[in-house]
C-alpha atoms as a PDB file:
ATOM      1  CA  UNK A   1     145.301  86.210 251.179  1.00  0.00           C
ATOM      2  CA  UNK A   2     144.667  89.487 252.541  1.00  0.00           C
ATOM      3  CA  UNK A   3     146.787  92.647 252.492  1.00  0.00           C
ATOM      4  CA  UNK A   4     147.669  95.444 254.695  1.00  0.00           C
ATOM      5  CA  UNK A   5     147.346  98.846 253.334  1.00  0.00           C
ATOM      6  CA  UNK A   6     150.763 100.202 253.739  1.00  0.00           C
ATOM      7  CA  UNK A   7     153.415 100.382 251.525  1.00  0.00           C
ATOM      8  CA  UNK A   8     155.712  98.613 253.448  1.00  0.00           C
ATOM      9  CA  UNK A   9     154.047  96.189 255.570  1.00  0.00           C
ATOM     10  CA  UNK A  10     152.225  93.592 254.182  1.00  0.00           C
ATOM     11  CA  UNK A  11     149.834  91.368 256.268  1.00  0.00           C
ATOM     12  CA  UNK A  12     149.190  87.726 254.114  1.00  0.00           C
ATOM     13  CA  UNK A  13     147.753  84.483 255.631  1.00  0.00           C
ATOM     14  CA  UNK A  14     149.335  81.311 254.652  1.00  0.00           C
ATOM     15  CA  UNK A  15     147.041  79.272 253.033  1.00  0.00           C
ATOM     16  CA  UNK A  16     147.089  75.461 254.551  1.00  0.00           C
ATOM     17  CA  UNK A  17     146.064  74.001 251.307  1.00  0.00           C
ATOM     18  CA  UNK A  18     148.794  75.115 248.905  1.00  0.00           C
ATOM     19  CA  UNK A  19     150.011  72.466 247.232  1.00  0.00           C
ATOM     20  CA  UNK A  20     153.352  71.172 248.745  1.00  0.00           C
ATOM     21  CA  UNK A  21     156.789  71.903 246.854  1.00  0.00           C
ATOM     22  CA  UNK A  22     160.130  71.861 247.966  1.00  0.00           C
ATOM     23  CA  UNK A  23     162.212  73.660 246.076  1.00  0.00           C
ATOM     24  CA  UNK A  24     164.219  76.399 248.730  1.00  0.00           C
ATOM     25  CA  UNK A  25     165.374  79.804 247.613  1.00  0.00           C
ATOM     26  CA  UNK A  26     168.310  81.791 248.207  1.00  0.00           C
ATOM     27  CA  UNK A  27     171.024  83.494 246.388  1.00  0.00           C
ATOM     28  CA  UNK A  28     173.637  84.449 248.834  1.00  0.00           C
ATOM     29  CA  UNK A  29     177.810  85.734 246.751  1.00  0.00           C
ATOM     30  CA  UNK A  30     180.166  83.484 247.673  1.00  0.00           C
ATOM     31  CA  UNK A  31     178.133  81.212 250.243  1.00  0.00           C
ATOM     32  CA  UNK A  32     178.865  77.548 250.783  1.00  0.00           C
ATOM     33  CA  UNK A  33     175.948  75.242 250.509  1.00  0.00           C
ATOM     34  CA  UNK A  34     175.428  71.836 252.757  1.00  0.00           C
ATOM     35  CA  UNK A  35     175.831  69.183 249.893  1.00  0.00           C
ATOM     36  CA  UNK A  36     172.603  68.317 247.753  1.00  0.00           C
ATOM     37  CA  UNK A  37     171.710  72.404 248.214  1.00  0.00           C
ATOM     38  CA  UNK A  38     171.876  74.869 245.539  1.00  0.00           C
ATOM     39  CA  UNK A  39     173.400  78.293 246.449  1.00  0.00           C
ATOM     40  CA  UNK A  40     170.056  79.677 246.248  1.00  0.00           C
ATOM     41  CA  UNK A  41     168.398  77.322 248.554  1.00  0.00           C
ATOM     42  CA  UNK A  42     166.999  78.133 251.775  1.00  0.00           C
ATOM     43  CA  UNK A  43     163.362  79.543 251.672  1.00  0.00           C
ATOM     44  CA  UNK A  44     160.977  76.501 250.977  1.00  0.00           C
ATOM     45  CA  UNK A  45     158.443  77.544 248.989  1.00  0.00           C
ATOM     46  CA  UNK A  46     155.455  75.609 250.295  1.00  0.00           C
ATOM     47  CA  UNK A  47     153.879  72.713 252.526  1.00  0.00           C
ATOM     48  CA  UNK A  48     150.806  71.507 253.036  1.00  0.00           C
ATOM     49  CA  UNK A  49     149.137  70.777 256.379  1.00  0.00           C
ATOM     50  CA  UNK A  50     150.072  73.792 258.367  1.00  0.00           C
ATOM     51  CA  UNK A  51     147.692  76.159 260.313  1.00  0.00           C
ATOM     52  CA  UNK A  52     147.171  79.211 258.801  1.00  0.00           C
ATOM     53  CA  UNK A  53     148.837  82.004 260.572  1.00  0.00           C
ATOM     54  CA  UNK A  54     149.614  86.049 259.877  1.00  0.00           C
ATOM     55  CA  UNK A  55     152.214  86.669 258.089  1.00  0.00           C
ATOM     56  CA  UNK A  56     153.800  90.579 257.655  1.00  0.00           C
ATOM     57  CA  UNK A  57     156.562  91.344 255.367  1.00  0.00           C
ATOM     58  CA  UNK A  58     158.112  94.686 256.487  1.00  0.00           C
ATOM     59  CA  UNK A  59     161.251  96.578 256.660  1.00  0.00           C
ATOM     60  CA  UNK A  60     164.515  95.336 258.721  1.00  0.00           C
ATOM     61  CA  UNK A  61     165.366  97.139 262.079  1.00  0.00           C
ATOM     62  CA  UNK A  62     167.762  96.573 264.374  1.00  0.00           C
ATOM     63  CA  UNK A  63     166.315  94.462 266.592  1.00  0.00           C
ATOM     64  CA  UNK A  64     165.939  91.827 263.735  1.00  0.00           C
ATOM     65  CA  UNK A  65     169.423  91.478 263.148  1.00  0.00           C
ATOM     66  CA  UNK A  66     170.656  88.992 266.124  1.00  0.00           C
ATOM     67  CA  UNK A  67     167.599  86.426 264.834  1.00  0.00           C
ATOM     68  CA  UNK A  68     168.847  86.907 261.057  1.00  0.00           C
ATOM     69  CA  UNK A  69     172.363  86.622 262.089  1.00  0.00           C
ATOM     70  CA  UNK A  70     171.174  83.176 264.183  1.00  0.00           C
ATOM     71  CA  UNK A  71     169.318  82.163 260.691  1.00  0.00           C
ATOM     72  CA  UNK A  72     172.887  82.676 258.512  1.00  0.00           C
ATOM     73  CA  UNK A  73     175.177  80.764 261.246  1.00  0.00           C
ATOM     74  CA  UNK A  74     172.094  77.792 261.427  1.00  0.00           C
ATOM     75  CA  UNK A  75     172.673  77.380 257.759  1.00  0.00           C
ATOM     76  CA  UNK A  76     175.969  78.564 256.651  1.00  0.00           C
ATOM     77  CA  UNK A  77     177.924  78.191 259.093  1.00  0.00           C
ATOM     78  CA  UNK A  78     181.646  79.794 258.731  1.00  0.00           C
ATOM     79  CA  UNK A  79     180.053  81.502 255.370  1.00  0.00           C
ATOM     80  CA  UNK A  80     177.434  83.174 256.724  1.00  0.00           C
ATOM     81  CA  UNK A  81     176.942  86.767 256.999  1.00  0.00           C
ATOM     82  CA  UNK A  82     177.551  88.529 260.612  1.00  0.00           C
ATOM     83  CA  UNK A  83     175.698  90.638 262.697  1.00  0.00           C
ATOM     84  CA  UNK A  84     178.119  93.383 261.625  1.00  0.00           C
ATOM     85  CA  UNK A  85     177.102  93.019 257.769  1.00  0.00           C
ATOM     86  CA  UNK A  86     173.728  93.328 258.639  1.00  0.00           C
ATOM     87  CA  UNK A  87     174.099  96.124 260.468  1.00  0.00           C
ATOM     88  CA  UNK A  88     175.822  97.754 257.740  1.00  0.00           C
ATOM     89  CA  UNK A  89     173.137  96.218 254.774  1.00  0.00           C
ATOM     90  CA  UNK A  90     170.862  98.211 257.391  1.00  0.00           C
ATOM     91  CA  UNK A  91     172.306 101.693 257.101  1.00  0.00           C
ATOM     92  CA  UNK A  92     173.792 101.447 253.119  1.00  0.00           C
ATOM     93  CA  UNK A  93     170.119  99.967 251.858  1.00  0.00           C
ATOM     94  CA  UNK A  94     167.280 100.236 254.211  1.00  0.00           C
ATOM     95  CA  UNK A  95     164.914 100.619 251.197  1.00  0.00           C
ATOM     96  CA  UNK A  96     165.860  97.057 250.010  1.00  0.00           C
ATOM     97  CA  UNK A  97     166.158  95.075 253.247  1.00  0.00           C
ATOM     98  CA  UNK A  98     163.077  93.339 253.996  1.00  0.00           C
ATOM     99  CA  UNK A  99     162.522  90.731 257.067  1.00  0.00           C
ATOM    100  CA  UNK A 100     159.287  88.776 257.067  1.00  0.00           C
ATOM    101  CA  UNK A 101     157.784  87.479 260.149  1.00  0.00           C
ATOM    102  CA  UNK A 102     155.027  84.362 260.967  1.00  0.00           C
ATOM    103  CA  UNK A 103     153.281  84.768 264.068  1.00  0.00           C
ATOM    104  CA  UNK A 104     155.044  88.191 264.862  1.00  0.00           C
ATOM    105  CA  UNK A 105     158.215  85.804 265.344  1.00  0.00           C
ATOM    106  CA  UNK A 106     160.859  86.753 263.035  1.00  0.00           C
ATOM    107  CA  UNK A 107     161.066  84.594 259.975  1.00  0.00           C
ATOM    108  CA  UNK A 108     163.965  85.341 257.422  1.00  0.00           C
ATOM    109  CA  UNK A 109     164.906  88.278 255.259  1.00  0.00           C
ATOM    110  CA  UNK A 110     165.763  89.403 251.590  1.00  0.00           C
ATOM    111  CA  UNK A 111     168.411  92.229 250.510  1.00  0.00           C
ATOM    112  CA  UNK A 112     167.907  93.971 247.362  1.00  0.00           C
ATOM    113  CA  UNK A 113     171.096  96.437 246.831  1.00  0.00           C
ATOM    114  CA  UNK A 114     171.998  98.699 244.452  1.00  0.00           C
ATOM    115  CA  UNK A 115     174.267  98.257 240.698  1.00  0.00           C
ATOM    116  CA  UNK A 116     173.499 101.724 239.504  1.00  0.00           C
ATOM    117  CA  UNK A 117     171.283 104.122 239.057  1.00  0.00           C
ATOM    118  CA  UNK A 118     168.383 101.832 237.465  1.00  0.00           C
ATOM    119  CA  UNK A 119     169.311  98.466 238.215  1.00  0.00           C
ATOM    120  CA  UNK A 120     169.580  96.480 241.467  1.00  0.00           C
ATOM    121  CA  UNK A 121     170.386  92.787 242.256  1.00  0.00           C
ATOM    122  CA  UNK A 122     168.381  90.742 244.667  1.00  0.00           C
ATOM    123  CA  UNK A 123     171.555  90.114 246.788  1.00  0.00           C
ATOM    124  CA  UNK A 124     169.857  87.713 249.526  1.00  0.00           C
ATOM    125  CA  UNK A 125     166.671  85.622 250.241  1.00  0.00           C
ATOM    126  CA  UNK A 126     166.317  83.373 252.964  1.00  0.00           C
ATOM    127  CA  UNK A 127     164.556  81.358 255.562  1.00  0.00           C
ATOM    128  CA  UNK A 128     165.577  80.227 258.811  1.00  0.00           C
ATOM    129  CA  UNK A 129     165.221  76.590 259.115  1.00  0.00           C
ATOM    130  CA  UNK A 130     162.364  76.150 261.677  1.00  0.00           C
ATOM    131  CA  UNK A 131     159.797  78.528 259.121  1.00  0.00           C
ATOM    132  CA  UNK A 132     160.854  76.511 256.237  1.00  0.00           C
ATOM    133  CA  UNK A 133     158.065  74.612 254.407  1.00  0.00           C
ATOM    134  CA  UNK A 134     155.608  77.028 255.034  1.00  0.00           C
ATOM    135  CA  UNK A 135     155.673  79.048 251.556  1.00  0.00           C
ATOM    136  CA  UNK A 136     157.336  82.108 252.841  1.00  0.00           C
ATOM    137  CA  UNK A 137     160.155  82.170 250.364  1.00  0.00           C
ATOM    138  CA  UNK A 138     157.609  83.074 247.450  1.00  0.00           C
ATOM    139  CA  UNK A 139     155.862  85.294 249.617  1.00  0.00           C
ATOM    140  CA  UNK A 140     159.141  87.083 250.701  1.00  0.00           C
ATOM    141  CA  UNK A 141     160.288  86.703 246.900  1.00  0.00           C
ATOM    142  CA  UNK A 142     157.229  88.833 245.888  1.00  0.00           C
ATOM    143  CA  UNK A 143     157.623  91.231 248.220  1.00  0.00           C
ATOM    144  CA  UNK A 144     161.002  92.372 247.821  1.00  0.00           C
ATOM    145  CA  UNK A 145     160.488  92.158 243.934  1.00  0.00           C
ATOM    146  CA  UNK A 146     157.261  94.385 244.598  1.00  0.00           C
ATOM    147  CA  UNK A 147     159.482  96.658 246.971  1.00  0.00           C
ATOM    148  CA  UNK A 148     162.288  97.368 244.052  1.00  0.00           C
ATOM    149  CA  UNK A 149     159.268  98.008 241.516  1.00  0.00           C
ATOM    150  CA  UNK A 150     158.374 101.105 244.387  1.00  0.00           C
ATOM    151  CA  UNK A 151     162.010 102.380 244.063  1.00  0.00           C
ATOM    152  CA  UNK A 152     163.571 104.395 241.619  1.00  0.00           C
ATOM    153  CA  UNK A 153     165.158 101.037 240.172  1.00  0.00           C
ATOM    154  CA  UNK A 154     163.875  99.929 236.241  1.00  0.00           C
ATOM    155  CA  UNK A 155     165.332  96.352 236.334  1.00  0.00           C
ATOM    156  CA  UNK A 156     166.109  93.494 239.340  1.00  0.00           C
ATOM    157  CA  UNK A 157     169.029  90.958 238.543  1.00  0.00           C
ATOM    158  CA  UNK A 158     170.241  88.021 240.682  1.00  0.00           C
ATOM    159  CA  UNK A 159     172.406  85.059 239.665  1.00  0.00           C
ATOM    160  CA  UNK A 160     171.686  81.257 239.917  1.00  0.00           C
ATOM    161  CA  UNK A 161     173.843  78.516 239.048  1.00  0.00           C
ATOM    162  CA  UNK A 162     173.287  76.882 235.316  1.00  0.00           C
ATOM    163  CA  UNK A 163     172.088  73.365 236.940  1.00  0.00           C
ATOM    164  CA  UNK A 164     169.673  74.707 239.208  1.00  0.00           C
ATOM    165  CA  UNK A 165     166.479  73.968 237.263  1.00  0.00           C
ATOM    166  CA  UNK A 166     163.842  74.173 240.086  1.00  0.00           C
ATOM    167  CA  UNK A 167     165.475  77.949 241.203  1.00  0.00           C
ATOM    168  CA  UNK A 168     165.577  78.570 237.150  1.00  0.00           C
ATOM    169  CA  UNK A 169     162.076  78.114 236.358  1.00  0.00           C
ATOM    170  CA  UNK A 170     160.719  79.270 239.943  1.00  0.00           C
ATOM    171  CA  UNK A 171     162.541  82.743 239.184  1.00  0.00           C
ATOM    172  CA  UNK A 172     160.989  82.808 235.749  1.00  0.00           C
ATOM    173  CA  UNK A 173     158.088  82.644 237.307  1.00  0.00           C
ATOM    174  CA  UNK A 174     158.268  85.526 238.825  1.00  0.00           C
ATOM    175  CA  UNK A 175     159.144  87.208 235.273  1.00  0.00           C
ATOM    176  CA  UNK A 176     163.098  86.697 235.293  1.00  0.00           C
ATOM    177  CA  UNK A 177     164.769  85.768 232.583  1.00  0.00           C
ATOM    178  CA  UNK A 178     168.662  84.906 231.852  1.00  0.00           C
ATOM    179  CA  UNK A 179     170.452  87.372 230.352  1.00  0.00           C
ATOM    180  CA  UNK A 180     174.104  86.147 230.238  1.00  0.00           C
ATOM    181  CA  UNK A 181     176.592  83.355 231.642  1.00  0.00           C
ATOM    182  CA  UNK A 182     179.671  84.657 233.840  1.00  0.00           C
ATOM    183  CA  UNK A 183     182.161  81.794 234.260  1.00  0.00           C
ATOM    184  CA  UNK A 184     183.979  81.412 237.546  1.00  0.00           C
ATOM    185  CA  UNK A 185     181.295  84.339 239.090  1.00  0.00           C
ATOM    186  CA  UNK A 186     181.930  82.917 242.463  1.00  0.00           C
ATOM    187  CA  UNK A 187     185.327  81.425 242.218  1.00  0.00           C
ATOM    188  CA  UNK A 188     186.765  78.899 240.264  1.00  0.00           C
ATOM    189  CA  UNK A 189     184.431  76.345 238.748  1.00  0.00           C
ATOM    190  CA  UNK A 190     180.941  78.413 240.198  1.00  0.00           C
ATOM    191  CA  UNK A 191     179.964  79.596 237.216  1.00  0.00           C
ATOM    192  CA  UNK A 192     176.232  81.452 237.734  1.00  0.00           C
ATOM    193  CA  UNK A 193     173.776  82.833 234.526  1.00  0.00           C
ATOM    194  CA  UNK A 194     172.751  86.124 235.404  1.00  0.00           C
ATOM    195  CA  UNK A 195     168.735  86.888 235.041  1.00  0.00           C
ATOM    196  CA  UNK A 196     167.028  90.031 234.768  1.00  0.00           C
ATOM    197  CA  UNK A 197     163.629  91.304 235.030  1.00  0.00           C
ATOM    198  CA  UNK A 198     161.658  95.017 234.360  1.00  0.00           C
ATOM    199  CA  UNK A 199     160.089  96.659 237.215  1.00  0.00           C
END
């Protein structure tokens, strides 16, 4: 992989012989996954067999949000977020809204936002469907983790529901680890374990 020298954008090509998973990453409050999908699923991690091609993780603008807003409808249908969130995420945490793009086409985004004054939660990671399998979700994951580390923020949370091993030991991975369990976090019955890590 090679890597652009700014802070922000970040140039990577995608290897074609990565080994294949297909595990898919998202953590989206309140969202309603197609059945078989874990609330955190979206991003595939990685597929073999694919042309290598640039890939630049950089900060969201405007003109991002109608193809993000295309990605959420695609795969959440009447629980996706709108233009009109994004717009807002865009002006209330620029810092910690990231959009990665393949071939200078638009890819999928992550949302880090603020809990306080030293800890944020990874609020959002996903993929639109047609860049899926192509091991952007781990490159997008390390970005925006690498992104809150350059902030004034000392620890990144997110949630994940208790059965989702894959998303559990992909996020410890990336140095998470749970910290608690919050019954009924997203409603009745959608109970989540919170996990933490140090920036």
């Amino acid at each position: 992989m090679s890597s652009d020298t700014s802070s922000r954008d970040r140039v990577y090509q995608v290897s074609s012989n990565r080994e294949s998973a297909s595990h898919k990453l998202r953590y989206v409050e309140g969202s309603a996954p197609a059945s078989g999908e874990c609330r955190l699923c979206v991003g595939s991690l990685a597929q073999a067999g694919k042309n290598d091609v640039p890939v630049t993780v950089q900060s969201a603008a405007s003109d991002d949000i109608a193809r993000l807003a295309f990605f959420e409808k695609q795969l959440y249908d009447n629980d996706a977020y709108s233009s009109l969130f994004f717009y807002q995420a865009l002006r209330q945490w620029p810092r910690g809204f990231l959009t990665i793009k393949s071939d200078e086409k638009v890819a999928g985004y992550s949302l880090i936002v603020p809990l306080d004054g030293s800890r944020a939660t990874l609020m959002s990671l996903l993929i639109g469907k047609s860049f899926q399998g192509q091991g952007l979700g781990r490159i997008l994951l390390e970005q925006a983790i690498k992104s809150a580390a350059e902030s004034s923020w000392k620890t990144l949370e997110l949630s994940v529901a208790p059965d989702n091993a894959a998303a559990i030991k992909l996020y410890k991975q990336a140095g998470f680890s749970v910290i608690e369990t919050i019954q009924d976090y997203l409603g009745p019955g959608e109970d989540r374990l919170i996990m933490s890590r140090a920036l």
